[in-house]
Protein backbone atom coordinates (compact mmCIF):
# COMPACT_ATOMS: atom_id res chain seq x y z
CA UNK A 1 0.00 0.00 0.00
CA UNK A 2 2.60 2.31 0.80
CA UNK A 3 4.14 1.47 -2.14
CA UNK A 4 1.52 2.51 -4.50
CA UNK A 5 1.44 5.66 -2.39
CA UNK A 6 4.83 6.70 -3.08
CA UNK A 7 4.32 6.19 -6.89
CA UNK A 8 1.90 8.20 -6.72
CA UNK A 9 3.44 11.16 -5.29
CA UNK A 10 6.37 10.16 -7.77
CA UNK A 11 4.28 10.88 -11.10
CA UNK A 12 2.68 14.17 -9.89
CA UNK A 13 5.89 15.27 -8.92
CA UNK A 14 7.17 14.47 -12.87
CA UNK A 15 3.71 16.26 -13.96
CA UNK A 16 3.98 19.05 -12.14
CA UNK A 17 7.95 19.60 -13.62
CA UNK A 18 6.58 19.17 -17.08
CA UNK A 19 4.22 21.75 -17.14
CA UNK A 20 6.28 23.91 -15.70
CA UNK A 21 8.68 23.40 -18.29
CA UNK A 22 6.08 23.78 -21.01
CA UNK A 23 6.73 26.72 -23.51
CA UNK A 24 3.35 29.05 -24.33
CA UNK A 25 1.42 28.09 -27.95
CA UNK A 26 3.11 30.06 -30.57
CA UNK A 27 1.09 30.79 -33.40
CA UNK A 28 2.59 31.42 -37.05
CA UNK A 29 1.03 33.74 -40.01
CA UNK A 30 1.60 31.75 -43.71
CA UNK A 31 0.41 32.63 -46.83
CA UNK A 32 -3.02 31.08 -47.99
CA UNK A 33 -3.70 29.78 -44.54
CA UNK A 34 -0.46 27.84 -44.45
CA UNK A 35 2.23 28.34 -41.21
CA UNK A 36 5.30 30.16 -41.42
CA UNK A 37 7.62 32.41 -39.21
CA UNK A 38 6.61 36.34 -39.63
CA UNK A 39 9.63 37.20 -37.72
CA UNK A 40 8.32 40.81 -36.53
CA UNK A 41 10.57 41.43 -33.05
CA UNK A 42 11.65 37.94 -32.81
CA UNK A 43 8.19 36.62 -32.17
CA UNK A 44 6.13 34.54 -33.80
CA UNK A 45 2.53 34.23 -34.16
CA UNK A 46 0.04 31.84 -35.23
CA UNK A 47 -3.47 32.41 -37.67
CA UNK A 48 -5.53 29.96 -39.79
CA UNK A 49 -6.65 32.07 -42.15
CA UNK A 50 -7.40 30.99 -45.55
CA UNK A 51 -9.03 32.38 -48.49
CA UNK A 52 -12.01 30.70 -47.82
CA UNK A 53 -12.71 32.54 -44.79
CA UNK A 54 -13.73 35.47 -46.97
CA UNK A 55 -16.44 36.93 -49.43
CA UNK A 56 -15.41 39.39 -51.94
CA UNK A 57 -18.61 41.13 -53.43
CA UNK A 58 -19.45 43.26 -56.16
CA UNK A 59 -21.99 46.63 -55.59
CA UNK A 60 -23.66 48.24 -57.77
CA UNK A 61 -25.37 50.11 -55.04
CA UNK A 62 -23.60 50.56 -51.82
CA UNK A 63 -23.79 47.70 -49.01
CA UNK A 64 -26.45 45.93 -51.49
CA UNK A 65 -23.91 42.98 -53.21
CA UNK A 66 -24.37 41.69 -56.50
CA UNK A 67 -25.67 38.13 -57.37
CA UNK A 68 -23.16 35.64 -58.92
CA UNK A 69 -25.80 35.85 -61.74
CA UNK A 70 -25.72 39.43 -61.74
CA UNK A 71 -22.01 40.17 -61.64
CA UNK A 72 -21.12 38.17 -63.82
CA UNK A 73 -23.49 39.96 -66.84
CA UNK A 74 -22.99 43.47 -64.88
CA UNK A 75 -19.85 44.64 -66.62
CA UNK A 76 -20.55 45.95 -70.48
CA UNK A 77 -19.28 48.86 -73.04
CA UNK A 78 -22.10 50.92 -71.88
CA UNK A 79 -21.16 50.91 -67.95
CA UNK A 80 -17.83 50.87 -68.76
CA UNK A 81 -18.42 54.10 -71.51
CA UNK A 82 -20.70 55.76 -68.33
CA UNK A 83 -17.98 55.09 -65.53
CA UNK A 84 -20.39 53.59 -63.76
CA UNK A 85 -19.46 53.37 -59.82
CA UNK A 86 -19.03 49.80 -58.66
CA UNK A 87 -18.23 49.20 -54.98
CA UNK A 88 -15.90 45.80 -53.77
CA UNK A 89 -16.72 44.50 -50.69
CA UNK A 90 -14.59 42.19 -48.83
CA UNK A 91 -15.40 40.78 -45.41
CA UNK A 92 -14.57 37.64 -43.14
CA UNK A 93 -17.49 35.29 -43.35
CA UNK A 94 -19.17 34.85 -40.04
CA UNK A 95 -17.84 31.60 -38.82
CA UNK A 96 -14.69 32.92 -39.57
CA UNK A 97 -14.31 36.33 -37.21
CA UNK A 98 -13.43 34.03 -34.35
CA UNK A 99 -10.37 33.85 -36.21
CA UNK A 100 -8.97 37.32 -35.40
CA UNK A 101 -8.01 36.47 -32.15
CA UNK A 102 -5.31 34.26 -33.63
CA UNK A 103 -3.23 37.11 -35.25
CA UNK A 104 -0.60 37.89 -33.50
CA UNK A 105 0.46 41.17 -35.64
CA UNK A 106 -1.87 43.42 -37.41
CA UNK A 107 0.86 46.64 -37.90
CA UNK A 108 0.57 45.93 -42.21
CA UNK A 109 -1.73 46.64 -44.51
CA UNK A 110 -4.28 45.20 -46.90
CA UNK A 111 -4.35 46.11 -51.01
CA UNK A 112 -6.80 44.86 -53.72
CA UNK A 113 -4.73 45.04 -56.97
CA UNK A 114 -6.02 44.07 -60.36
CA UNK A 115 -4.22 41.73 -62.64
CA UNK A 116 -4.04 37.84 -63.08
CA UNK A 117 -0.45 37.14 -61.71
CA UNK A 118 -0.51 40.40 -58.86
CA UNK A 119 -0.43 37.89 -55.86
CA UNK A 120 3.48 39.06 -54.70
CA UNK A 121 4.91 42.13 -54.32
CA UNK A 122 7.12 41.07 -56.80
CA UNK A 123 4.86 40.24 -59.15
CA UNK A 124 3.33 43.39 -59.11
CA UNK A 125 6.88 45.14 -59.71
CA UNK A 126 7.37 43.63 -63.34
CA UNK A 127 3.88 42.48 -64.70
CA UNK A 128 1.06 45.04 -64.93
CA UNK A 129 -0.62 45.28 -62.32
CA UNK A 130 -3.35 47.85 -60.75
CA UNK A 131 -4.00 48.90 -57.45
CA UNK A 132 -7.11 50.01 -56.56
CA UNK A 133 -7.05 53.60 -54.17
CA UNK A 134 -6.67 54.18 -51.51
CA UNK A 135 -3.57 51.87 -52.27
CA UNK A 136 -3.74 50.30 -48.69
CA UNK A 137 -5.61 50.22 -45.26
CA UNK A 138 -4.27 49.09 -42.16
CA UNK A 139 -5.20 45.42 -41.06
CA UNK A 140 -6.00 46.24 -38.04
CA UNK A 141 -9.11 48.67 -39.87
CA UNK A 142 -10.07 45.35 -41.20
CA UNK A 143 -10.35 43.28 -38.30
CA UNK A 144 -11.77 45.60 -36.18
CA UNK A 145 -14.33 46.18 -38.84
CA UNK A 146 -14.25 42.62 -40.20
CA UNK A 147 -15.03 44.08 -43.76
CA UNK A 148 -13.43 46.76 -46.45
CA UNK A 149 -15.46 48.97 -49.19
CA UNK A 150 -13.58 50.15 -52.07
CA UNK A 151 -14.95 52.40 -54.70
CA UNK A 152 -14.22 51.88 -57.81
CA UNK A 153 -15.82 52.13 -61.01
CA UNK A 154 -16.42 50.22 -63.98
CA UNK A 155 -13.88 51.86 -66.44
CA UNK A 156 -11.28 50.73 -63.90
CA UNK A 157 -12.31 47.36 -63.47
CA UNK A 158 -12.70 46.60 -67.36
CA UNK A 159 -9.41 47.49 -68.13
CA UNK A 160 -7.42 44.88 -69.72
CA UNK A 161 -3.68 44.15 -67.75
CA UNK A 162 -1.34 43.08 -70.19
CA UNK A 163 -2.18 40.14 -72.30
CA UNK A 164 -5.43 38.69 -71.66
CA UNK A 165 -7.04 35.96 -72.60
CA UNK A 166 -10.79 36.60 -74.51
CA UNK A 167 -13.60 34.56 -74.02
CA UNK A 168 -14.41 35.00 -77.52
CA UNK A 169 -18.42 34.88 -76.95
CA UNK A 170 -19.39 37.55 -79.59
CA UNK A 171 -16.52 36.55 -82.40
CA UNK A 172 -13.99 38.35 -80.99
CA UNK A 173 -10.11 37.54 -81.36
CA UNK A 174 -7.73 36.29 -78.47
CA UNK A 175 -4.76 37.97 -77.44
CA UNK A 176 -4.97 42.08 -76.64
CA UNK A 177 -3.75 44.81 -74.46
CA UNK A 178 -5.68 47.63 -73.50
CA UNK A 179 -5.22 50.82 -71.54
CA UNK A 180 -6.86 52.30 -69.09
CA UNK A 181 -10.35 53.15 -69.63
CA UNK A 182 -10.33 52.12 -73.38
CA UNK A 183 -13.78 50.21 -72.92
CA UNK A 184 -12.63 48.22 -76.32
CA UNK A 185 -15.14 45.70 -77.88
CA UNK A 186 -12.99 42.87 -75.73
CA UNK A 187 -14.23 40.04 -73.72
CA UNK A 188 -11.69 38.42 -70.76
CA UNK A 189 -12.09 37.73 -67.02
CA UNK A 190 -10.84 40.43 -64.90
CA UNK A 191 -9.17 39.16 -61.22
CA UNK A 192 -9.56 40.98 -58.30
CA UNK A 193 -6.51 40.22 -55.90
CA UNK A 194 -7.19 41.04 -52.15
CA UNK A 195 -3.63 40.67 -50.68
CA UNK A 196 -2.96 40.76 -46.77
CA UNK A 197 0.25 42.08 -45.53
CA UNK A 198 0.04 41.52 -41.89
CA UNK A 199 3.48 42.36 -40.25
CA UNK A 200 4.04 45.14 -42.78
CA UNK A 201 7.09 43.74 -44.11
CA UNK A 202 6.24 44.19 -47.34
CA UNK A 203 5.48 40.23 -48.08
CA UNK A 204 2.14 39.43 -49.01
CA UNK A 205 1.01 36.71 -46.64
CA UNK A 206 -2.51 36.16 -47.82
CA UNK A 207 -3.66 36.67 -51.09
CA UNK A 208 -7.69 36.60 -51.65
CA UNK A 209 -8.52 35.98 -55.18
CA UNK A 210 -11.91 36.61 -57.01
CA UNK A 211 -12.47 36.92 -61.11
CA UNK A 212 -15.53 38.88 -63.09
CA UNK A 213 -16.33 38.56 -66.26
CA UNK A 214 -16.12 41.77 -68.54
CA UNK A 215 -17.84 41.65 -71.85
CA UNK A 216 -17.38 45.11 -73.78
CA UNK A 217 -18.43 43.18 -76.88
CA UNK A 218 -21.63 43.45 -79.04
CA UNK A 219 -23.61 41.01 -80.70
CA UNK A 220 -23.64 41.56 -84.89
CA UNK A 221 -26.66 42.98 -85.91
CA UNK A 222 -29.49 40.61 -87.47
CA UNK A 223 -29.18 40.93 -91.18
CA UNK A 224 -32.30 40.46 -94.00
CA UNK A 225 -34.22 43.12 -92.24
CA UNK A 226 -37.70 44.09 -93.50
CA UNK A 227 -40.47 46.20 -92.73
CA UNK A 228 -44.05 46.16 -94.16
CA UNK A 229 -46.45 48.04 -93.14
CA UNK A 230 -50.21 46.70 -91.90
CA UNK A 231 -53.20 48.47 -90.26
CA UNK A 232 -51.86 50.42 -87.69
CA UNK A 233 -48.82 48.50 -87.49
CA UNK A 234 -45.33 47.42 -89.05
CA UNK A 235 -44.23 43.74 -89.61
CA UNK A 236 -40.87 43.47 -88.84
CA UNK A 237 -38.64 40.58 -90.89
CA UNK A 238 -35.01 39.78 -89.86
CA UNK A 239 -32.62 36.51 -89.99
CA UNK A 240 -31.28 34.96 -86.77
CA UNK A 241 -27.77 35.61 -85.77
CA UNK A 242 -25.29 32.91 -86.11
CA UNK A 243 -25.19 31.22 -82.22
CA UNK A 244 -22.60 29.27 -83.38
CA UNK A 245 -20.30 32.08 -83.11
CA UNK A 246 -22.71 34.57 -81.06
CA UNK A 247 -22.96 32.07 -78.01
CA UNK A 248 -24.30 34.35 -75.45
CA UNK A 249 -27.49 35.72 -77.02
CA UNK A 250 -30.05 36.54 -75.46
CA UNK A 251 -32.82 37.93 -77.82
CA UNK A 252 -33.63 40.61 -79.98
CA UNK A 253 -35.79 44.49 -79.37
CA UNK A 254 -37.22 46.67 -81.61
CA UNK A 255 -36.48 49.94 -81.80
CA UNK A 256 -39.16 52.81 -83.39
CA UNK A 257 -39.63 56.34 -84.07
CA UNK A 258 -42.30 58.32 -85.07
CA UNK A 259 -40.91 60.45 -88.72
CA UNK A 260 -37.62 59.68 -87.57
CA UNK A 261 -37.38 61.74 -84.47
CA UNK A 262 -40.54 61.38 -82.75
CA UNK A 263 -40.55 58.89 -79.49
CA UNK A 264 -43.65 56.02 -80.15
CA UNK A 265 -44.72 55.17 -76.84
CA UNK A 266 -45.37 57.62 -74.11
CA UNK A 267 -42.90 57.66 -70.91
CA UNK A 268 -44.61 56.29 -67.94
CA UNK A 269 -41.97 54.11 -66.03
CA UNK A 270 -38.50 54.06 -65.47
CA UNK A 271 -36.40 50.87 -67.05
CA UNK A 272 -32.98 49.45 -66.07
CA UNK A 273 -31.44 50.94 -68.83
CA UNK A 274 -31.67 54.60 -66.98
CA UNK A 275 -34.48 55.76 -69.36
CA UNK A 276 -38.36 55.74 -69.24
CA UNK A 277 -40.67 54.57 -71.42
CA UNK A 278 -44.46 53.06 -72.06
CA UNK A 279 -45.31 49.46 -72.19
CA UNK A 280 -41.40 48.20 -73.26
CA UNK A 281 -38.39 48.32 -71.24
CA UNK A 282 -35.15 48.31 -72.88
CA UNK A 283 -33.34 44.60 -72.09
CA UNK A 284 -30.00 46.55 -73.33
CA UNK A 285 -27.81 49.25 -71.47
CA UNK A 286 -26.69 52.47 -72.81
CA UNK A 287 -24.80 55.22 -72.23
CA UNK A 288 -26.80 58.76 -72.74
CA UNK A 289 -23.47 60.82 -71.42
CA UNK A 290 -21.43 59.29 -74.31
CA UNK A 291 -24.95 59.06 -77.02
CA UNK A 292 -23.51 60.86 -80.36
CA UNK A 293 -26.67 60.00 -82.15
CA UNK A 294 -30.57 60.94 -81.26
CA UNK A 295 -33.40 58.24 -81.06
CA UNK A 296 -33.19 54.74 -82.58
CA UNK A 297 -29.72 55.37 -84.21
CA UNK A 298 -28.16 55.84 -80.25
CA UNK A 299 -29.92 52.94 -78.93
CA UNK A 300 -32.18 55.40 -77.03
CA UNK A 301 -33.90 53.14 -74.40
CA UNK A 302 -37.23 55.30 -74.53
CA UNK A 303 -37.58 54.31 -78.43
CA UNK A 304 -38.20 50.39 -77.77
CA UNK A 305 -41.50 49.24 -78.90
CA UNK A 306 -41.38 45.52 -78.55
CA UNK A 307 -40.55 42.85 -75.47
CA UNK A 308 -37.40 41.32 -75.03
CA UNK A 309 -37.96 38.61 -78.08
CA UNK A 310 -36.48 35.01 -77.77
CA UNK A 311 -33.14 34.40 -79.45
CA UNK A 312 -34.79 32.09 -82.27
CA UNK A 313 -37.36 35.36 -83.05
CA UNK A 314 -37.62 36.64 -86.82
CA UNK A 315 -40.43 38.70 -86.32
CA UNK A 316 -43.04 40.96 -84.31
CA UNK A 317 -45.46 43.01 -85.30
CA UNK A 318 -45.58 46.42 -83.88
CA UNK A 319 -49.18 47.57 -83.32
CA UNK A 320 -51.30 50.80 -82.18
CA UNK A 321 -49.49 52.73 -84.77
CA UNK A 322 -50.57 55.80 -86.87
CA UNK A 323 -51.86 54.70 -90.43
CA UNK A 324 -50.24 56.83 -93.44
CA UNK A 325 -47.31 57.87 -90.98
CA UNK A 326 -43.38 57.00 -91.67
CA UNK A 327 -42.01 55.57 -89.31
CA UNK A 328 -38.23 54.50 -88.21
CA UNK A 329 -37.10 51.03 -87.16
CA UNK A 330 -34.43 48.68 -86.18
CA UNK A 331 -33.89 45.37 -84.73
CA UNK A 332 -30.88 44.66 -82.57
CA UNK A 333 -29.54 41.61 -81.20
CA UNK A 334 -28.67 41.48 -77.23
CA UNK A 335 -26.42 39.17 -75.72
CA UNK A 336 -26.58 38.19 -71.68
CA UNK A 337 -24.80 41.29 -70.48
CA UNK A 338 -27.04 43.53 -71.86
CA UNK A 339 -24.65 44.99 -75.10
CA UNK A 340 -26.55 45.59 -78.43
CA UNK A 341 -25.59 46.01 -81.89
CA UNK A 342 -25.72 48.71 -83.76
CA UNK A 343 -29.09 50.07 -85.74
CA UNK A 344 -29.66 49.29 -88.83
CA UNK A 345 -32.99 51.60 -89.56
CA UNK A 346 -35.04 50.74 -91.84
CA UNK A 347 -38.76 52.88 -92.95
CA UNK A 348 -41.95 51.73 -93.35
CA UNK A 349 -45.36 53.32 -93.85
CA UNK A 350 -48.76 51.65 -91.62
CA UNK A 351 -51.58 51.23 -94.22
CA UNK A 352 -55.26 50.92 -93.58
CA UNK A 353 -56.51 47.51 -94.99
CA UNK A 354 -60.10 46.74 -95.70
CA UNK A 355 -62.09 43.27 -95.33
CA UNK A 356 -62.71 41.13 -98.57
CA UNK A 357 -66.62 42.01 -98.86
CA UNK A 358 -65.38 45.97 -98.77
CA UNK A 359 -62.62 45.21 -101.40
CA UNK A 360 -65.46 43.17 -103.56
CA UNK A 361 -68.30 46.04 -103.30
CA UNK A 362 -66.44 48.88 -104.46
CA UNK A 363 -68.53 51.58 -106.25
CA UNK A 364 -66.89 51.26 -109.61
CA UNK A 365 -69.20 49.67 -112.39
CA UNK A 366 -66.87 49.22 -115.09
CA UNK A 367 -63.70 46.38 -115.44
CA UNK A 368 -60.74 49.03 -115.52
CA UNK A 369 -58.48 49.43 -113.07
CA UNK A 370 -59.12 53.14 -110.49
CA UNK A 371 -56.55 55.51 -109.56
CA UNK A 372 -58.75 55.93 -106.56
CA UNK A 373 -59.51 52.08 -105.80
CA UNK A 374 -59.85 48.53 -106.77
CA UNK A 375 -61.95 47.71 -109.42
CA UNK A 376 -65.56 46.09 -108.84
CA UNK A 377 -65.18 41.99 -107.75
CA UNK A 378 -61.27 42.21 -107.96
CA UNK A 379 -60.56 41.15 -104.73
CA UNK A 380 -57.57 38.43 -104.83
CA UNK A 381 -56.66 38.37 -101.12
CA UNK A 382 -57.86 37.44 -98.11
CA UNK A 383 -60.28 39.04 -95.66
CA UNK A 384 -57.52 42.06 -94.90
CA UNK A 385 -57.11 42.67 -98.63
CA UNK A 386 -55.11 46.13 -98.82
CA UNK A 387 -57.31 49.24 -100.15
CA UNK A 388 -57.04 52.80 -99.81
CA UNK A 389 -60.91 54.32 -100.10
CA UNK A 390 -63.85 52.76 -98.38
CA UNK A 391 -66.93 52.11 -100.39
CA UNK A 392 -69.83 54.56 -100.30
CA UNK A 393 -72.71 54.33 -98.67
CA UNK A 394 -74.75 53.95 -101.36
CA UNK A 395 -73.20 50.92 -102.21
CA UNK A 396 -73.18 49.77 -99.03
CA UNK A 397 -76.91 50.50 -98.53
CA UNK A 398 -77.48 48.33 -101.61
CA UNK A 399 -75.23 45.11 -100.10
CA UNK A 400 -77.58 45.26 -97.15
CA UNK A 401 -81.13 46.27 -98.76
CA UNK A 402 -80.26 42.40 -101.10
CA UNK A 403 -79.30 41.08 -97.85
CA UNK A 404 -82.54 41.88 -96.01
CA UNK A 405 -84.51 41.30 -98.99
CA UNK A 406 -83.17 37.69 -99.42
CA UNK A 407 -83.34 36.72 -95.60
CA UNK A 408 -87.78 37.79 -96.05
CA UNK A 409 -87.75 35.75 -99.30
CA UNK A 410 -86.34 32.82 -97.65
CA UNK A 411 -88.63 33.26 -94.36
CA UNK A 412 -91.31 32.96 -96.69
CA UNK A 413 -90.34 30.16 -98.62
CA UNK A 414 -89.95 28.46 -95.41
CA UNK A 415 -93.73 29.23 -94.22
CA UNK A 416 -95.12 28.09 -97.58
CA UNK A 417 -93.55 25.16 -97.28
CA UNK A 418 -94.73 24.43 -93.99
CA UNK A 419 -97.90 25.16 -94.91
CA UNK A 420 -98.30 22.38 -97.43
CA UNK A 421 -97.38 19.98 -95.01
């Protein structure tokens, strides 16, 4: 018994000298989550952040973030012509801000730099790359905060770094470098580097990466275009654009104007394309501060008279229109981030068209052919055969006194008949 009592006392003794032995946890900072020594005044310090403890979002509106179905269809020549202001948001996820605790030294800073291979500060010294102002914030504004807004806009954020690598969804080429600000008909991926600097030693130890799609390109415009003109209306004609090379259409619009200059449809409600208009809103964006040309020629989103029309669309018919009026159109082809092609206009005249029983009764007696109408039982079309003058009412009169006439002679035939019976 005594024995096992003096063991005992033995082990705690060898317990108690081990623990007081025992170093404190030392925590290390690495780069994408991974450990390493930071080496700020001979200390080290430990942190498991990754890049998957944050969200990097895109704003159109402040503190209101983008879908991933959104931003990636947000960025087009016309935003990019406007200098539209786009917000990026970057915060620590919530079951991540636990983590914050774990860093040990928060005197650096944290950039976001554009460019596909600005990860290290020595990338970004001999590859272009673009830093986003203000150039840097302290980490320790981050943490505290857990989030970081940086305005932008997107001029800045479609301009091609270097060499980049097109998407090629409207038939464009690969291989181009742009400047700033060009807004060139180019489609690439743009990335969005969010790199951590914690101890201020100018390493990046944490580099958040996030890529958006930019699409300055437009679709080509739908060729075969034709206009004819119906009662109160125009029936538009076009051919499809090629998908096989246009792979991100997304429908067709038609465009109108009243002699060329006149807007159709009344403006009631304001559309997505920063216009206002009547019963249509325009499925395209464009720019009004960079508009050279007036109505349907500058993609004017108040001159749209039709729906957004399916991609495999080659026609509409434009209705409550002004008979004996000229009027402007154009159909354009839209692809998924809202570009269009350019106008072709076309003219074309509403007509008033009569039924076949008008076109047959018309008041001329003889067989020869009226500058002022169809001649008598020459009707060759349908019900809306096309005339210009409606019949008189004498002749009119006359259809409907042999009408009525016939309807009593066959009431009476039917009576007779009866009567025999």
């Amino acid at each position: 018994m005594a024995h096992r009592k003096s063991l005992t006392a033995a082990l705690g003794v060898a317990l108690l000298l081990i623990c007081g032995f025992a170093r404190p946890a030392a925590a290390q900072l690495g780069t994408g989550g991974t450990t390493g020594i930071i080496g700020t005044g001979g200390t080290t310090g430990a942190s498991t952040f990754s890049a998957s403890d944050f969200f990097i979002g895109i704003q159109a509106v402040p503190r209101v973030n983008l879908s991933t179905f959104d931003a990636g269809r947000f960025f087009n020549k016309a935003r990019c012509e406007c200098d539209t202001p786009v917000y990026i948001f970057v915060s620590l996820l919530p079951g991540s801000i636990a983590k914050r605790t774990t860093v040990t030294s928060t005197t650096g800073t944290v950039s976001v730099v554009l460019g596909a291979s600005c990860s290290t500060i020595q990338n970004q010294a001999i590859v272009n790359c673009l830093t986003l102002q203000p150039a840097s914030v302290p980490v320790v504004t981050f943490l505290n905060n857990a989030s970081l807004t940086i305005q932008t806009t997107a001029k800045v954020l479609s301009t091609p770094l270097g060499t980049v690598t097109q998407t090629v969804l409207d038939g464009g080429t690969t291989g181009s470098t742009g400047t700033t600000g060009s807004c060139s008909g180019i489609e690439f991926n743009q990335t969005i580097n969010v790199n951590f600097d914690f101890d201020g030693d100018g390493t990046i130890d944490l580099n958040v990466p996030t890529t958006i799609r930019i699409d300055l390109s437009a679709p080509p415009p739908p060729g075969g275009m034709k206009i004819q003109g119906g009662n109160e209306a125009l029936v538009m004609n076009w051919d499809q654009v090629d998908q096989s090379t246009t792979n991100d259409l997304l429908g067709y619009q038609i465009l109108c104007s009243r002699a060329d200059q006149y807007q159709v449809f009344g403006q009631e409600t304001d559309n997505d394309a920063g216009g206002s208009n009547g019963p249509f809103s325009a499925s395209f964006v464009s720019c009004g501060a960079t508009r050279t040309l007036a109505g349907v020629e500058g993609l004017d989103p108040t001159f749209v008279c039709s729906p957004l029309l399916s991609a495999v669309a080659t026609s509409y018919r434009v209705e409550t229109l002004q008979n004996d009026i000229t009027y402007a159109a154009s159909v354009v082809a839209i692809d998924n981030s809202g570009n269009a092609s350019e106008p072709v206009v076309g003219y074309g005249k509403p007509v008033r068209t009569l039924s076949f029983y008008d076109v047959y009764r018309s008041p001329y007696a003889d067989n020869t052919t009226s500058s002022n109408g169809p001649d008598p039982g020459g009707a060759t079309g349908g019900f809306c055969a096309v005339a210009v003058r409606r019949p008189n009412w004498r002749s009119t009169a006359g259809a409907l006194a042999a009408f009525g006439l016939g309807a009593i002679g066959l009431a009476v035939a039917r009576r007779r008949r009866r009567g025999r019976r």
